[in-house]
N, C-alpha and C. Protein backbone atom coordinates (compact mmCIF):
# COMPACT_ATOMS: atom_id res chain seq x y z
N UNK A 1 28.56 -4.24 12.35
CA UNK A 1 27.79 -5.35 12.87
C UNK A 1 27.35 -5.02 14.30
N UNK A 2 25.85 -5.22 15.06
CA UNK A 2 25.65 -5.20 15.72
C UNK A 2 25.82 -6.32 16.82
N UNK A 3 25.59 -5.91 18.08
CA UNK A 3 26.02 -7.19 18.58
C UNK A 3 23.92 -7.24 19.04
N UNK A 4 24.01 -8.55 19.80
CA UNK A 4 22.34 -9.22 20.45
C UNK A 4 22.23 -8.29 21.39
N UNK A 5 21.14 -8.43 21.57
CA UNK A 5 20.34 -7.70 22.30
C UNK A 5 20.39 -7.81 23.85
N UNK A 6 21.07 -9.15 24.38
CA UNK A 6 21.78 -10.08 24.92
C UNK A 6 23.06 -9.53 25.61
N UNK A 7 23.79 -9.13 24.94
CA UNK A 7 24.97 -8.78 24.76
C UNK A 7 25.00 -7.27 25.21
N UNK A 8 24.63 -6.22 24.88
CA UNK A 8 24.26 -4.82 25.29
C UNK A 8 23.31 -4.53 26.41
N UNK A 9 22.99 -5.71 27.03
CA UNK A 9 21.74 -5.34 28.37
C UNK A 9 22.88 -3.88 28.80
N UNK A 10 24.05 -4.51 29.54
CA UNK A 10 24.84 -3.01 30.43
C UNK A 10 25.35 -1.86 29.58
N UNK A 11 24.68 -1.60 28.08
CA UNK A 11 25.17 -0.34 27.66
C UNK A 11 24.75 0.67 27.92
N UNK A 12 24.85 1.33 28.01
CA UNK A 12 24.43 2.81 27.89
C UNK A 12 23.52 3.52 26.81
N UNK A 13 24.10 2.98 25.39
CA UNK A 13 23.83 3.41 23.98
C UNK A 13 23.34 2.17 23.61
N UNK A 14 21.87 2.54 22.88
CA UNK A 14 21.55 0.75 22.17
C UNK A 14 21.62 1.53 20.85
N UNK A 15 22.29 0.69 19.62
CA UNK A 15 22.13 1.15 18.43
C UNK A 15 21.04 0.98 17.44
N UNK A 16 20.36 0.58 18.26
CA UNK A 16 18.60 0.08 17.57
C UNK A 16 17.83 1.43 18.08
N UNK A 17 18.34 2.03 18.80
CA UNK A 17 17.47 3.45 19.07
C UNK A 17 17.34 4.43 18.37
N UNK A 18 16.46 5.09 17.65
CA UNK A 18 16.49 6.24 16.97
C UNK A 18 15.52 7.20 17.64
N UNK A 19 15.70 8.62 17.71
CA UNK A 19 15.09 9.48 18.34
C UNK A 19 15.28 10.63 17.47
N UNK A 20 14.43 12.00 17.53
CA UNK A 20 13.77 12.34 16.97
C UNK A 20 14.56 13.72 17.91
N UNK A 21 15.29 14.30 16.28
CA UNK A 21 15.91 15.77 16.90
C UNK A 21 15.22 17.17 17.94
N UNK A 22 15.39 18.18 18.53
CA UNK A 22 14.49 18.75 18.50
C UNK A 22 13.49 19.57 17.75
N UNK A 23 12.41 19.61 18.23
CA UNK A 23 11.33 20.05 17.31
C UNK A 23 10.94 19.07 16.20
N UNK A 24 11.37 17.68 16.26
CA UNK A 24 10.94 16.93 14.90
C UNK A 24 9.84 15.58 15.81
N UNK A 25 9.49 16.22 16.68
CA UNK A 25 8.65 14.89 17.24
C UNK A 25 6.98 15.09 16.94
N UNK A 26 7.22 13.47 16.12
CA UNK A 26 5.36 13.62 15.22
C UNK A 26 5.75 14.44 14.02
N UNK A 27 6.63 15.22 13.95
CA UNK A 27 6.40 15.62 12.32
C UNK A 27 6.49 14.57 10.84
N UNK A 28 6.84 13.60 11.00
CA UNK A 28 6.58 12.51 9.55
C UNK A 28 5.43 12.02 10.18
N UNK A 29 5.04 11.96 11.26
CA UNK A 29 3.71 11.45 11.62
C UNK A 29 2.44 11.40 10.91
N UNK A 30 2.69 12.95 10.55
CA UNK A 30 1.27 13.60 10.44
C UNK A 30 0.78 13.65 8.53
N UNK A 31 -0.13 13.13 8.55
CA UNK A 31 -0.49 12.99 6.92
C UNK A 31 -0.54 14.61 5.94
N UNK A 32 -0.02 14.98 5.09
CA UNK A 32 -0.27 15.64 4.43
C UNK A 32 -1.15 15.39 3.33
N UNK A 33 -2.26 16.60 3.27
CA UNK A 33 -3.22 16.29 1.75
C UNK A 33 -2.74 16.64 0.52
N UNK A 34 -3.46 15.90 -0.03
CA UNK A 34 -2.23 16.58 -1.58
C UNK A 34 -4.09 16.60 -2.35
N UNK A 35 -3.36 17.67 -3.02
CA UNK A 35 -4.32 18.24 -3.81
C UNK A 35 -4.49 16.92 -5.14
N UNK A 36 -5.95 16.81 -5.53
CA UNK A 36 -6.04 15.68 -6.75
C UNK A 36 -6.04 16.61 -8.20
N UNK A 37 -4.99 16.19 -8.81
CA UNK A 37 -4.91 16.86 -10.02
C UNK A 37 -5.86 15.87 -11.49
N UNK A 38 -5.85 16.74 -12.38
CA UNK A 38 -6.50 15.81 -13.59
C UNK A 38 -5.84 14.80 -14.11
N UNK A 39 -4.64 14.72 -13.93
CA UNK A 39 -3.94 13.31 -14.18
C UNK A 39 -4.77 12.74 -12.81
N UNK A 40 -4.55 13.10 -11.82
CA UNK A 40 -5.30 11.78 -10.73
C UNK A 40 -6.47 11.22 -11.37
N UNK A 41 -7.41 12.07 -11.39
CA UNK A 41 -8.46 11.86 -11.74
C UNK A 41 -8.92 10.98 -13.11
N UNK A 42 -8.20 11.49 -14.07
CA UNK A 42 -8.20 10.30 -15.26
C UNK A 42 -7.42 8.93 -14.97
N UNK A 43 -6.18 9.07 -14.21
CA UNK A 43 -5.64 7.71 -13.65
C UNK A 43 -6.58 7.01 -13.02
N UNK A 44 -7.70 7.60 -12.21
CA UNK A 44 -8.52 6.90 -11.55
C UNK A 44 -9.42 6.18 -12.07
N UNK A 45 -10.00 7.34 -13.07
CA UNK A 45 -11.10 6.78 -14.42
C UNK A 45 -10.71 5.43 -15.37
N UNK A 46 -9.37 5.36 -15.44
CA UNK A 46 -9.20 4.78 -16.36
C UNK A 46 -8.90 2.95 -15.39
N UNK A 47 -8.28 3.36 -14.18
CA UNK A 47 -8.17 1.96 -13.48
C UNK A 47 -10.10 1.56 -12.77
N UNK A 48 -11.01 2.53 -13.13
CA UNK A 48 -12.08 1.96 -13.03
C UNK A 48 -13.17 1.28 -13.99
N UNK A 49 -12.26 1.78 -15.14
CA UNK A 49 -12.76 1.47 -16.23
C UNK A 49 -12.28 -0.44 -16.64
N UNK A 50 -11.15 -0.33 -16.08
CA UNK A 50 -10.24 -1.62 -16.52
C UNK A 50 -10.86 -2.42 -15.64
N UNK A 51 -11.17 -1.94 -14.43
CA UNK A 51 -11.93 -2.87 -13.54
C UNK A 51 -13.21 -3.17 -13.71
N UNK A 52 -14.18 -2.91 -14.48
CA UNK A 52 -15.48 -2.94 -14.89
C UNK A 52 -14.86 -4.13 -16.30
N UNK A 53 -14.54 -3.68 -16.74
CA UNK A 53 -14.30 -4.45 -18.24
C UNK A 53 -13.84 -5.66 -17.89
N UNK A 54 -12.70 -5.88 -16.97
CA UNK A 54 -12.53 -7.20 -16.55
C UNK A 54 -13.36 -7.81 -15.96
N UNK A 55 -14.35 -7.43 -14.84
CA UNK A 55 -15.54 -8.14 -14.00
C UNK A 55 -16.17 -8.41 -15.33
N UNK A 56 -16.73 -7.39 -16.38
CA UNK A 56 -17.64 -8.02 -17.51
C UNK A 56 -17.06 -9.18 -18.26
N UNK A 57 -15.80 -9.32 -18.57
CA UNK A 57 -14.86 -10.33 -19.18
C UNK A 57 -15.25 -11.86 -18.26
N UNK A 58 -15.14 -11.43 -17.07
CA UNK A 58 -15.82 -12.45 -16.15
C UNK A 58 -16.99 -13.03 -16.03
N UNK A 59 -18.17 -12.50 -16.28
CA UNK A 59 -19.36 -12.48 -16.22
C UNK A 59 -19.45 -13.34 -17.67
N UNK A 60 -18.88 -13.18 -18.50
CA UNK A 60 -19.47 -13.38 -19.64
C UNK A 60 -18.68 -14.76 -19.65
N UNK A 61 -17.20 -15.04 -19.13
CA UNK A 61 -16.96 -16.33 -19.56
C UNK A 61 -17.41 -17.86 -18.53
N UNK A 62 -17.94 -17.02 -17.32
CA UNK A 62 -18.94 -17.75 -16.56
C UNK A 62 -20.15 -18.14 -17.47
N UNK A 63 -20.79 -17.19 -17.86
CA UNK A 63 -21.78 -17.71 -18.62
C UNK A 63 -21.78 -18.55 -19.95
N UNK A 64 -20.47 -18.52 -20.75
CA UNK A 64 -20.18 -19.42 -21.83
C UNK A 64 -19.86 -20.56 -21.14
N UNK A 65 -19.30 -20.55 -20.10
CA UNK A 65 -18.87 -21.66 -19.43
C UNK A 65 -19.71 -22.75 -19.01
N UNK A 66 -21.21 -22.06 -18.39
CA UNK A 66 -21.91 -22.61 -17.96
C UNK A 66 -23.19 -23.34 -18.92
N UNK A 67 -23.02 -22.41 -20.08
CA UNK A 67 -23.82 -22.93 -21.24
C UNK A 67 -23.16 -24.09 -22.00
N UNK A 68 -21.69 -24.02 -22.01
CA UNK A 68 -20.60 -25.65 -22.48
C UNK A 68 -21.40 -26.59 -21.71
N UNK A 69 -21.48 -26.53 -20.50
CA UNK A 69 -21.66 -27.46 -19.28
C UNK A 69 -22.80 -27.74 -19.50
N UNK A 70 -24.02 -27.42 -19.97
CA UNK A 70 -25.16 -28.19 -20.27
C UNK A 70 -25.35 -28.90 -21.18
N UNK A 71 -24.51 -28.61 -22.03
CA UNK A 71 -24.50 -29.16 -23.77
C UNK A 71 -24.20 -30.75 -23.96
């Protein structure tokens, strides 16, 4: 258990501090590229596909909807 923040003003050591060994400063920082494989690429195809089909699913029950509404 930690103690407040309150409580440790005169320490020396705050245990909320983390620092960064040598030579590790900015290294998780920095983005690595990752190569897109054909699974990416069909994963992609296929969540754009689901997304088209649902907007059309939409489109179309707007328009039944709106044709009820005149009737």
């Amino acid at each position: 258990m930690t103690k407040p923040d309150a409580d440790m003003k005169d320490s020396p050591s705050r245990p909320r501090d983390v620092r960064a060994g040598p030579g590790d400063a900015g290294a998780s920082d920095r983005p690595v590229h990752r190569e897109e494989t054909p699974q990416d690429r069909r994963d992609g195809n296929r969540a754009t596909r689901l997304f088209l089909w649902l907007v059309g699913v939409g489109f179309i029950t707007v328009f039944v909807l709106n044709i009820v509404a005149l009737i």
